[in-house]
PDB file of N, CA and C in Angstrom:
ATOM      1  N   UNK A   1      17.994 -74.942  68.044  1.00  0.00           N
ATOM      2  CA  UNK A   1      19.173 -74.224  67.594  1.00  0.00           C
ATOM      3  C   UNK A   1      19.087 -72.783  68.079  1.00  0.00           C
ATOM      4  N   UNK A   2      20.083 -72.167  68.550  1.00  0.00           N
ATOM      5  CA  UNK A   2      20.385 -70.913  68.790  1.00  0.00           C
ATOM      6  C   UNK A   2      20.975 -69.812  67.978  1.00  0.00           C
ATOM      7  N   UNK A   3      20.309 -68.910  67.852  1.00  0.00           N
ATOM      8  CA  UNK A   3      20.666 -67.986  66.974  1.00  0.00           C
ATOM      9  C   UNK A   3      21.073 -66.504  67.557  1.00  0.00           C
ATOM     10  N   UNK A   4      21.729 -66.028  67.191  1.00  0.00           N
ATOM     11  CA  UNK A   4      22.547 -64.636  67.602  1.00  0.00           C
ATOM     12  C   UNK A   4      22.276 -63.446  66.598  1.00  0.00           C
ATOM     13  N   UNK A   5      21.252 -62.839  67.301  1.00  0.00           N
ATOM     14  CA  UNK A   5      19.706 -61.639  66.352  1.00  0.00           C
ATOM     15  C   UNK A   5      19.601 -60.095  67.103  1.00  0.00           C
ATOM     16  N   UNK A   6      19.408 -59.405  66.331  1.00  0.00           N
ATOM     17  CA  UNK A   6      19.036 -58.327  66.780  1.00  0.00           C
ATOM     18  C   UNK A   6      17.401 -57.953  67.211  1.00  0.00           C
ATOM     19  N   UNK A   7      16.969 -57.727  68.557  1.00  0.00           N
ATOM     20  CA  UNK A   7      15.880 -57.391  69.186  1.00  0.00           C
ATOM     21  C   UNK A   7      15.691 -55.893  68.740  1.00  0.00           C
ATOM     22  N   UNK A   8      14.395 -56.003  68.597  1.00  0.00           N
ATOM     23  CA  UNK A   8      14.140 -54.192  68.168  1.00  0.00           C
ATOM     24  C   UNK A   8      13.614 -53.260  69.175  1.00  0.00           C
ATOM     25  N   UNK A   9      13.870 -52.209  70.055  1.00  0.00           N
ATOM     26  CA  UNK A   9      13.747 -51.526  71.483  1.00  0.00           C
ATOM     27  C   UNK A   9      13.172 -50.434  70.984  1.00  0.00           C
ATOM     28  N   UNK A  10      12.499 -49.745  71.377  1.00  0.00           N
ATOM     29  CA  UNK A  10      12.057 -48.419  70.901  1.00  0.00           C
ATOM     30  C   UNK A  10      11.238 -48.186  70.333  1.00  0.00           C
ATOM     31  N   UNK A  11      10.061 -47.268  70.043  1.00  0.00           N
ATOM     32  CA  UNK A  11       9.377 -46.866  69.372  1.00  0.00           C
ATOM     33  C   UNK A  11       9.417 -46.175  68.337  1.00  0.00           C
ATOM     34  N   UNK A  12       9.751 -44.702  68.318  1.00  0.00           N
ATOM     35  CA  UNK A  12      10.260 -44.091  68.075  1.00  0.00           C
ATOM     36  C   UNK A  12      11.679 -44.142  67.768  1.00  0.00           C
ATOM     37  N   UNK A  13      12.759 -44.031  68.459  1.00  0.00           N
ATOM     38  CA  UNK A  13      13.981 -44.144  68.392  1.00  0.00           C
ATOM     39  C   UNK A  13      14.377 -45.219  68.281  1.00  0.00           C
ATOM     40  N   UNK A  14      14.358 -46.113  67.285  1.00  0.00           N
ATOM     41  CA  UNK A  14      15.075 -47.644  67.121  1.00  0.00           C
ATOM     42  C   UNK A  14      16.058 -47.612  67.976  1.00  0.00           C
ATOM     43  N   UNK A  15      16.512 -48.899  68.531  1.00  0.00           N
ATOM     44  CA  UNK A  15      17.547 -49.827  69.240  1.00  0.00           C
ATOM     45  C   UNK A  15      17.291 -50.894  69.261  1.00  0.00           C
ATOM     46  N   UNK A  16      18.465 -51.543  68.743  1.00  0.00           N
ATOM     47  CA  UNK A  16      18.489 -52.892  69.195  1.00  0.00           C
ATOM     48  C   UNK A  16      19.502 -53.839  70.077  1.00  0.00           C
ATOM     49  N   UNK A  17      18.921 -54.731  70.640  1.00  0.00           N
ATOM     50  CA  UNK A  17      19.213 -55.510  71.706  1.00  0.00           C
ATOM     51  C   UNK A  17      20.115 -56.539  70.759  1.00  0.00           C
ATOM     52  N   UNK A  18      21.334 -57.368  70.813  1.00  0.00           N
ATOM     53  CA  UNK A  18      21.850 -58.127  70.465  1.00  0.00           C
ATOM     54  C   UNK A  18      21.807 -59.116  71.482  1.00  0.00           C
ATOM     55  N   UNK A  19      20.305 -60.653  70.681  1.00  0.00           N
ATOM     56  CA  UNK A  19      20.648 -61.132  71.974  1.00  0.00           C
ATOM     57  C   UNK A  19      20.541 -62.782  71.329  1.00  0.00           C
ATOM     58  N   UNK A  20      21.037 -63.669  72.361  1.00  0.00           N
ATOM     59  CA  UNK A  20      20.942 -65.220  71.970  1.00  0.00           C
ATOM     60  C   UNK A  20      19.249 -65.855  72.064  1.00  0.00           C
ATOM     61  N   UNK A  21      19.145 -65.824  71.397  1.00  0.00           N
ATOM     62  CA  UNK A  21      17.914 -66.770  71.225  1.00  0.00           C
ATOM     63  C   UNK A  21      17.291 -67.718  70.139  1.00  0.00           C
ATOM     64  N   UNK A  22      16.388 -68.735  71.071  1.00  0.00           N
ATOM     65  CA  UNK A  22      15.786 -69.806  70.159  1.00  0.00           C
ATOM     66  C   UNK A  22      15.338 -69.535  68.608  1.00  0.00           C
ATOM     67  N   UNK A  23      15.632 -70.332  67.409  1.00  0.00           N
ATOM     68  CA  UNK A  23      15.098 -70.091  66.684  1.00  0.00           C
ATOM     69  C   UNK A  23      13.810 -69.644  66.238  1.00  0.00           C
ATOM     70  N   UNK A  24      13.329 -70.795  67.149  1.00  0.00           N
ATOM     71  CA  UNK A  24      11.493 -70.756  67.392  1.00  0.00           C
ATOM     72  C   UNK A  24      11.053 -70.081  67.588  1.00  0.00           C
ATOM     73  N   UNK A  25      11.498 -68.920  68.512  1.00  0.00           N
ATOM     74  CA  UNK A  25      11.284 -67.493  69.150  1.00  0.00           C
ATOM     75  C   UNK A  25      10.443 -66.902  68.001  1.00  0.00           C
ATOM     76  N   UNK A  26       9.680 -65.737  68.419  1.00  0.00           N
ATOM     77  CA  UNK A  26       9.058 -64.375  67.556  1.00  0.00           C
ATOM     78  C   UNK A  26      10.870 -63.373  68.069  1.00  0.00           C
ATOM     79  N   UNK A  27      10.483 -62.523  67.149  1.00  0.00           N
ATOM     80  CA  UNK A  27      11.860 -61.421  67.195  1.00  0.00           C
ATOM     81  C   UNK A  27      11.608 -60.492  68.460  1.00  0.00           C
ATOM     82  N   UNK A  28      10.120 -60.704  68.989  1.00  0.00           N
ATOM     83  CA  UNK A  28      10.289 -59.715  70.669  1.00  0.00           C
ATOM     84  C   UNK A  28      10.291 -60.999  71.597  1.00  0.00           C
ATOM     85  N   UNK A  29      10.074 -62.407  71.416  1.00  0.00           N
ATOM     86  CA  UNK A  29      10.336 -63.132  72.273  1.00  0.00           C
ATOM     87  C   UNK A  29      11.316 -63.201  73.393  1.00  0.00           C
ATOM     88  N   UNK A  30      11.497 -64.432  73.655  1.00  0.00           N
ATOM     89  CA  UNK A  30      11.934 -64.069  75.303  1.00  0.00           C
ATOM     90  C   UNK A  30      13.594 -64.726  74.582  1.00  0.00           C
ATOM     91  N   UNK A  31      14.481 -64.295  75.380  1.00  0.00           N
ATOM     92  CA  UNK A  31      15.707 -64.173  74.600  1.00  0.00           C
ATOM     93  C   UNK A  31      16.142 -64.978  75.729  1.00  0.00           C
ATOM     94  N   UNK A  32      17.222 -65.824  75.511  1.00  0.00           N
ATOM     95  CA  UNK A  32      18.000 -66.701  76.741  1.00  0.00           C
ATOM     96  C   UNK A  32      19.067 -65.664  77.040  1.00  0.00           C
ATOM     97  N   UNK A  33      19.838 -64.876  76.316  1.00  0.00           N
ATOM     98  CA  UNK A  33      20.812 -63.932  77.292  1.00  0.00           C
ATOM     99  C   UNK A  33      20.972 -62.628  76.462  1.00  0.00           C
ATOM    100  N   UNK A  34      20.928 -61.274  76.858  1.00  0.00           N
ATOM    101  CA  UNK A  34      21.710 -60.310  76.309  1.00  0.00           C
ATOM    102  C   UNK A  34      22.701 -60.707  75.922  1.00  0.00           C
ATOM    103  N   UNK A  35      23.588 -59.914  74.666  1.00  0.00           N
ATOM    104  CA  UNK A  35      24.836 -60.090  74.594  1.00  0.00           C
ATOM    105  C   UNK A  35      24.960 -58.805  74.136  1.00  0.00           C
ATOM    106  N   UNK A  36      24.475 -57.752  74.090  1.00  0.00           N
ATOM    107  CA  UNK A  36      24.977 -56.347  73.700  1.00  0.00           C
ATOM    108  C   UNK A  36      24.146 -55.730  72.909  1.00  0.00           C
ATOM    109  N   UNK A  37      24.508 -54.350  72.305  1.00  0.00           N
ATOM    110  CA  UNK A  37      23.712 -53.513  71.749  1.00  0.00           C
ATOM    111  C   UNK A  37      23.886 -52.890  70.394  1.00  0.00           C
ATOM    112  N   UNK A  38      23.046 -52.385  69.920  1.00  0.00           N
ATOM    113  CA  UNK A  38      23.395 -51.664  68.481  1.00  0.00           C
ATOM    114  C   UNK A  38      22.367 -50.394  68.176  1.00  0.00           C
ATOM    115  N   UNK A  39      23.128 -49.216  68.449  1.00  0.00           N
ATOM    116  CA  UNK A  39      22.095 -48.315  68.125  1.00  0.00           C
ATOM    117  C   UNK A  39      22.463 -47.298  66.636  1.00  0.00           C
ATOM    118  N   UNK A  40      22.055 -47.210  65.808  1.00  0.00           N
ATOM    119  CA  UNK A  40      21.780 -46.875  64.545  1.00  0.00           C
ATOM    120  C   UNK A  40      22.471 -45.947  64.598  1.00  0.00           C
ATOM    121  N   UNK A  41      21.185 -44.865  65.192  1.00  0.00           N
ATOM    122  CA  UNK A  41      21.416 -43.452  64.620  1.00  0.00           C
ATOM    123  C   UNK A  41      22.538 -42.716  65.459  1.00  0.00           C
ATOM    124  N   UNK A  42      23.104 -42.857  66.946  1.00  0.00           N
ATOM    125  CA  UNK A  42      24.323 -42.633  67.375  1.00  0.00           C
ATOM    126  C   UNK A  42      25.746 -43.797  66.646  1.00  0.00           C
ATOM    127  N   UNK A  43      24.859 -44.505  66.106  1.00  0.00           N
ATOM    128  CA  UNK A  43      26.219 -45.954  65.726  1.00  0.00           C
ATOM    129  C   UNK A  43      26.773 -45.961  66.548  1.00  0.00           C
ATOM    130  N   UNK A  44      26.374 -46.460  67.892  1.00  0.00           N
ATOM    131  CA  UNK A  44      27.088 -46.632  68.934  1.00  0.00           C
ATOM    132  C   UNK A  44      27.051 -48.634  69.155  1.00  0.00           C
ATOM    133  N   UNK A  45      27.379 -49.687  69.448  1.00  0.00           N
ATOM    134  CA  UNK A  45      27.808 -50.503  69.207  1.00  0.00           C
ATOM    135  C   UNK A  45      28.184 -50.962  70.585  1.00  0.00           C
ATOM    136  N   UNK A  46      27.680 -51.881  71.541  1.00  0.00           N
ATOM    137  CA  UNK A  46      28.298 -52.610  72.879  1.00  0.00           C
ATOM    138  C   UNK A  46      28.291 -53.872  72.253  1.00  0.00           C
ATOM    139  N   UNK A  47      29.252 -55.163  72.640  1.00  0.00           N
ATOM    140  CA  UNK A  47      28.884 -56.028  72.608  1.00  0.00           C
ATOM    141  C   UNK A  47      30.263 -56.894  73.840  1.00  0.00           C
ATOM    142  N   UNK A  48      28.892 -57.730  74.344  1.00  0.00           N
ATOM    143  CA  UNK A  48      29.765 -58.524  75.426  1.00  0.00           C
ATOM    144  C   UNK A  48      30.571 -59.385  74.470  1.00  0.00           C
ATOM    145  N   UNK A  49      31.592 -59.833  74.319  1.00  0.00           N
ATOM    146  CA  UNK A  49      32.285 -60.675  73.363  1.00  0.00           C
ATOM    147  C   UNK A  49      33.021 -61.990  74.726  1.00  0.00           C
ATOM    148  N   UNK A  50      32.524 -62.137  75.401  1.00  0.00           N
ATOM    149  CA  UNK A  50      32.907 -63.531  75.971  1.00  0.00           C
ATOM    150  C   UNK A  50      31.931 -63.937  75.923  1.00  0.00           C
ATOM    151  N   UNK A  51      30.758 -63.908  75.621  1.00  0.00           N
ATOM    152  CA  UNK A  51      29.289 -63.864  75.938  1.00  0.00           C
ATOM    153  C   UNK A  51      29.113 -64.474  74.379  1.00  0.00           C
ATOM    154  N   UNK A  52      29.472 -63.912  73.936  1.00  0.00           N
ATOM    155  CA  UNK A  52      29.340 -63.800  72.401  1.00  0.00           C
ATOM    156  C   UNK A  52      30.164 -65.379  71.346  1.00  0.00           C
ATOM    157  N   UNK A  53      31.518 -65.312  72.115  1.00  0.00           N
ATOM    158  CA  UNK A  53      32.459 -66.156  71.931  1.00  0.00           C
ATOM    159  C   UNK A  53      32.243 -67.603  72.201  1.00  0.00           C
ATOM    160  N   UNK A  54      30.778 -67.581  73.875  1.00  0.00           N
ATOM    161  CA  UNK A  54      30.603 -68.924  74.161  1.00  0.00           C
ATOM    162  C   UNK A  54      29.375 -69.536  73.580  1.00  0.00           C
ATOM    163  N   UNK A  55      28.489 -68.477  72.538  1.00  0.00           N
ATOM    164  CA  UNK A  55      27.706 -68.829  72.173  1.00  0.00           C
ATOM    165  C   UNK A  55      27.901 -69.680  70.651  1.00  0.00           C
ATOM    166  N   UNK A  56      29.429 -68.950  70.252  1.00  0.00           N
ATOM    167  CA  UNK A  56      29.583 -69.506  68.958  1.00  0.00           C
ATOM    168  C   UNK A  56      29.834 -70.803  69.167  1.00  0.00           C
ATOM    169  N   UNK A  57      31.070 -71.066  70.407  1.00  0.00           N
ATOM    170  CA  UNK A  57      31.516 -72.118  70.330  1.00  0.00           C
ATOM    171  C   UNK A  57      30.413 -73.198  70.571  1.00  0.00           C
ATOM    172  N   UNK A  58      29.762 -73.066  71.281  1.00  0.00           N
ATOM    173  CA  UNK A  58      28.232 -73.798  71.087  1.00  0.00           C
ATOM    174  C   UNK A  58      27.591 -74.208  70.497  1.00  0.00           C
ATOM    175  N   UNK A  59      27.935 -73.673  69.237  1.00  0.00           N
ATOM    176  CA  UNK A  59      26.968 -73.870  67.640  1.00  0.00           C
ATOM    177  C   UNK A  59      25.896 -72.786  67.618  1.00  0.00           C
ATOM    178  N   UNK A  60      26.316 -71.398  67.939  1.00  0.00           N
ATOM    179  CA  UNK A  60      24.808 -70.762  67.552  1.00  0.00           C
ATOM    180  C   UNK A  60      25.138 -69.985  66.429  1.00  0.00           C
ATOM    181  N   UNK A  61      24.073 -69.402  65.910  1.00  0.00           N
ATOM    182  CA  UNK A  61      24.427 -69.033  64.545  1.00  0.00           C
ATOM    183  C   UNK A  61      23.781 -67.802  64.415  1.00  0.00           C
ATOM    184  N   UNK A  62      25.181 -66.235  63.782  1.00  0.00           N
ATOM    185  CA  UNK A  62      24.569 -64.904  64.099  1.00  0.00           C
ATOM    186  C   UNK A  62      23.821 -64.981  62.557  1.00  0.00           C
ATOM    187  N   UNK A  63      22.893 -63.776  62.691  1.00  0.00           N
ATOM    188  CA  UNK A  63      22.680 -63.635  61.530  1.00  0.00           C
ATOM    189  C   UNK A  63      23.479 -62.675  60.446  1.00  0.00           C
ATOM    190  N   UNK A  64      22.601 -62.066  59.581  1.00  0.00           N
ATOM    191  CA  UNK A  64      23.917 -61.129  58.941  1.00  0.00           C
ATOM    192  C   UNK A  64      24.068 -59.721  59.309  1.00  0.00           C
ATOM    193  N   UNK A  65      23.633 -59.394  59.734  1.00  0.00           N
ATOM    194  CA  UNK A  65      23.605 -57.968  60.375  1.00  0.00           C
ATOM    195  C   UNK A  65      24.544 -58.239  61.822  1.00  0.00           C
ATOM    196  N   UNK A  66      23.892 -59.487  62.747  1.00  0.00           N
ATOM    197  CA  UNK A  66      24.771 -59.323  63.786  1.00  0.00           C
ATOM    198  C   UNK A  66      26.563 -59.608  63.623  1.00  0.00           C
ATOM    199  N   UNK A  67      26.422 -60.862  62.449  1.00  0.00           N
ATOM    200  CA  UNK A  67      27.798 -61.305  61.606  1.00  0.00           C
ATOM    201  C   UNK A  67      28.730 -59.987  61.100  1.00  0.00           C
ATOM    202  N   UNK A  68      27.974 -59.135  60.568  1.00  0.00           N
ATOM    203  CA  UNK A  68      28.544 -57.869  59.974  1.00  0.00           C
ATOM    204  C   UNK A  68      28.911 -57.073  61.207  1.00  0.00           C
ATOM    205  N   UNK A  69      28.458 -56.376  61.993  1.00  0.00           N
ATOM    206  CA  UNK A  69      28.286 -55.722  63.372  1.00  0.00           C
ATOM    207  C   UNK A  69      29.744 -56.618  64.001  1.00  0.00           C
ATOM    208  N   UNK A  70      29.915 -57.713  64.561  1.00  0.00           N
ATOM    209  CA  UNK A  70      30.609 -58.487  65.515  1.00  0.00           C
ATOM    210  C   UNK A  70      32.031 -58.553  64.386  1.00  0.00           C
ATOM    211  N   UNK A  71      32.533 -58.975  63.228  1.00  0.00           N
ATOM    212  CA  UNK A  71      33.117 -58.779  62.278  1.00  0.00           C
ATOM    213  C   UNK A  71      33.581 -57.073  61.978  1.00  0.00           C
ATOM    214  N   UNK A  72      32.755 -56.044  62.514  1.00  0.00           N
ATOM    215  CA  UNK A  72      33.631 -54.835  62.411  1.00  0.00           C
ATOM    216  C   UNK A  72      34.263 -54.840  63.836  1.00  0.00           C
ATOM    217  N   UNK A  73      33.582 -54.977  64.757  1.00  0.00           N
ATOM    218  CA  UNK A  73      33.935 -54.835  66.212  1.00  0.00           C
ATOM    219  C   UNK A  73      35.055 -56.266  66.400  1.00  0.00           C
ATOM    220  N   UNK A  74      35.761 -56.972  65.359  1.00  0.00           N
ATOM    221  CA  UNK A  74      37.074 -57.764  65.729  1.00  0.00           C
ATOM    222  C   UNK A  74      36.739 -59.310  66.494  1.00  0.00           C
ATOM    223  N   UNK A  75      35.548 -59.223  66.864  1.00  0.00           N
ATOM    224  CA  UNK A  75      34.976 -61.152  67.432  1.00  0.00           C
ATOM    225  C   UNK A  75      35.164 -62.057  67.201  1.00  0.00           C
ATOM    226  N   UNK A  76      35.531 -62.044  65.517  1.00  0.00           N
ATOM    227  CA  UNK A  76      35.983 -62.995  65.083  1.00  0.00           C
ATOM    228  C   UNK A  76      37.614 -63.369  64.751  1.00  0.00           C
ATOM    229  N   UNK A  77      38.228 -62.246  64.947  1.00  0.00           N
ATOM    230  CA  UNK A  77      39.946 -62.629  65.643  1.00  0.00           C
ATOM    231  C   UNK A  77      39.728 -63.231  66.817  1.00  0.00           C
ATOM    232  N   UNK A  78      39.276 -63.343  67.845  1.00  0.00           N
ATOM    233  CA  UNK A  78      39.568 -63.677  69.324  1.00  0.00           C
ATOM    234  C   UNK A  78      39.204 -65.471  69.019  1.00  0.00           C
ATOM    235  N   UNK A  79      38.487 -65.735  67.947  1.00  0.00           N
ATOM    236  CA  UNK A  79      37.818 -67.498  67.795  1.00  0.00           C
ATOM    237  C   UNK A  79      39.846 -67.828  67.844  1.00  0.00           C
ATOM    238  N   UNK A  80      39.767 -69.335  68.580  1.00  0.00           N
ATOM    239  CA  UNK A  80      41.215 -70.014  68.594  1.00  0.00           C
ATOM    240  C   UNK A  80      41.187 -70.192  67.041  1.00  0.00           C
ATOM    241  N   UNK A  81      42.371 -70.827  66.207  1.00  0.00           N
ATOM    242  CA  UNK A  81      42.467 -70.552  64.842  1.00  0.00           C
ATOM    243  C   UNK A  81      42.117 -72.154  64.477  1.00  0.00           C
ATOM    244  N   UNK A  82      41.814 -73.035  65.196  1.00  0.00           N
ATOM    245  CA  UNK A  82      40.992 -74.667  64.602  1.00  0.00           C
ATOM    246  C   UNK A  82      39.929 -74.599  65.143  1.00  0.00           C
ATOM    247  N   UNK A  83      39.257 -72.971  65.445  1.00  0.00           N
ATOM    248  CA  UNK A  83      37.697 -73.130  65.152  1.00  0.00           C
ATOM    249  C   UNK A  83      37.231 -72.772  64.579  1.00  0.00           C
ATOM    250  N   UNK A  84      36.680 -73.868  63.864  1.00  0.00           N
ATOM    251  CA  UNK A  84      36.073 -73.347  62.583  1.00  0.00           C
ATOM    252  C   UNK A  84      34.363 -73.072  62.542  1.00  0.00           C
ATOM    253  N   UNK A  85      33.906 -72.197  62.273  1.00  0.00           N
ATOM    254  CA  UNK A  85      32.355 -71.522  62.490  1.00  0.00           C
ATOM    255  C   UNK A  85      31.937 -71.635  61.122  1.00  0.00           C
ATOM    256  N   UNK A  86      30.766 -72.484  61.075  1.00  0.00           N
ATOM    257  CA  UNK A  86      30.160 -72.049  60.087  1.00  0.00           C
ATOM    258  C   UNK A  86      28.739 -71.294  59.762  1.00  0.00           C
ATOM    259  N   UNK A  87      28.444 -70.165  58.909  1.00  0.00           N
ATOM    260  CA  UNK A  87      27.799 -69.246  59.017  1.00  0.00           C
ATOM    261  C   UNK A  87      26.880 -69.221  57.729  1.00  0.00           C
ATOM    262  N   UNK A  88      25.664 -68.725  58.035  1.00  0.00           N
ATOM    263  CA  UNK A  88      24.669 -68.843  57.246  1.00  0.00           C
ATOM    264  C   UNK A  88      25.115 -68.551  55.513  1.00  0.00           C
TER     265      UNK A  88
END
């Protein structure tokens, strides 16, 4: 199963990577694709949303931070309206 998680970048200066990966994974594991970014302390916010869109339709599942994050940034208007996602 695929899950849609935030990677942690930085030492010092947190960032995180918004990316698709295996459940099985560790949280610095190897990620099957970027899908965008989230940085805290600028709250600055990228996210590829076709990227994002083909992972749902797939069955992957964000968590709640990325759910919250993708849900302010509008991701979940663009789903067609008989798809139905279900979320942790």
């Amino acid at each position: 199963m695929v899950k849609l998680r935030l990677k942690r970048c930085g030492r010092k200066q947190r960032i995180y990577r918004i990316v698709a990966i295996d459940v099985r994974s560790r949280r610095e594991g190897r990620d099957l694709r970027k899908v965008g970014f989230y940085d805290p302390i600028k709250n600055q916010i990228y996210l590829n949303v076709p990227a994002i869109l083909y992972f749902l339709e797939k069955g992957a599942q964000p968590t709640g931070t990325v759910h919250d994050i993708s849900k302010r940034a509008g991701v979940f208007t663009e789903l067609r309206p008989n798809q139905q996602i279900k979320f942790n």
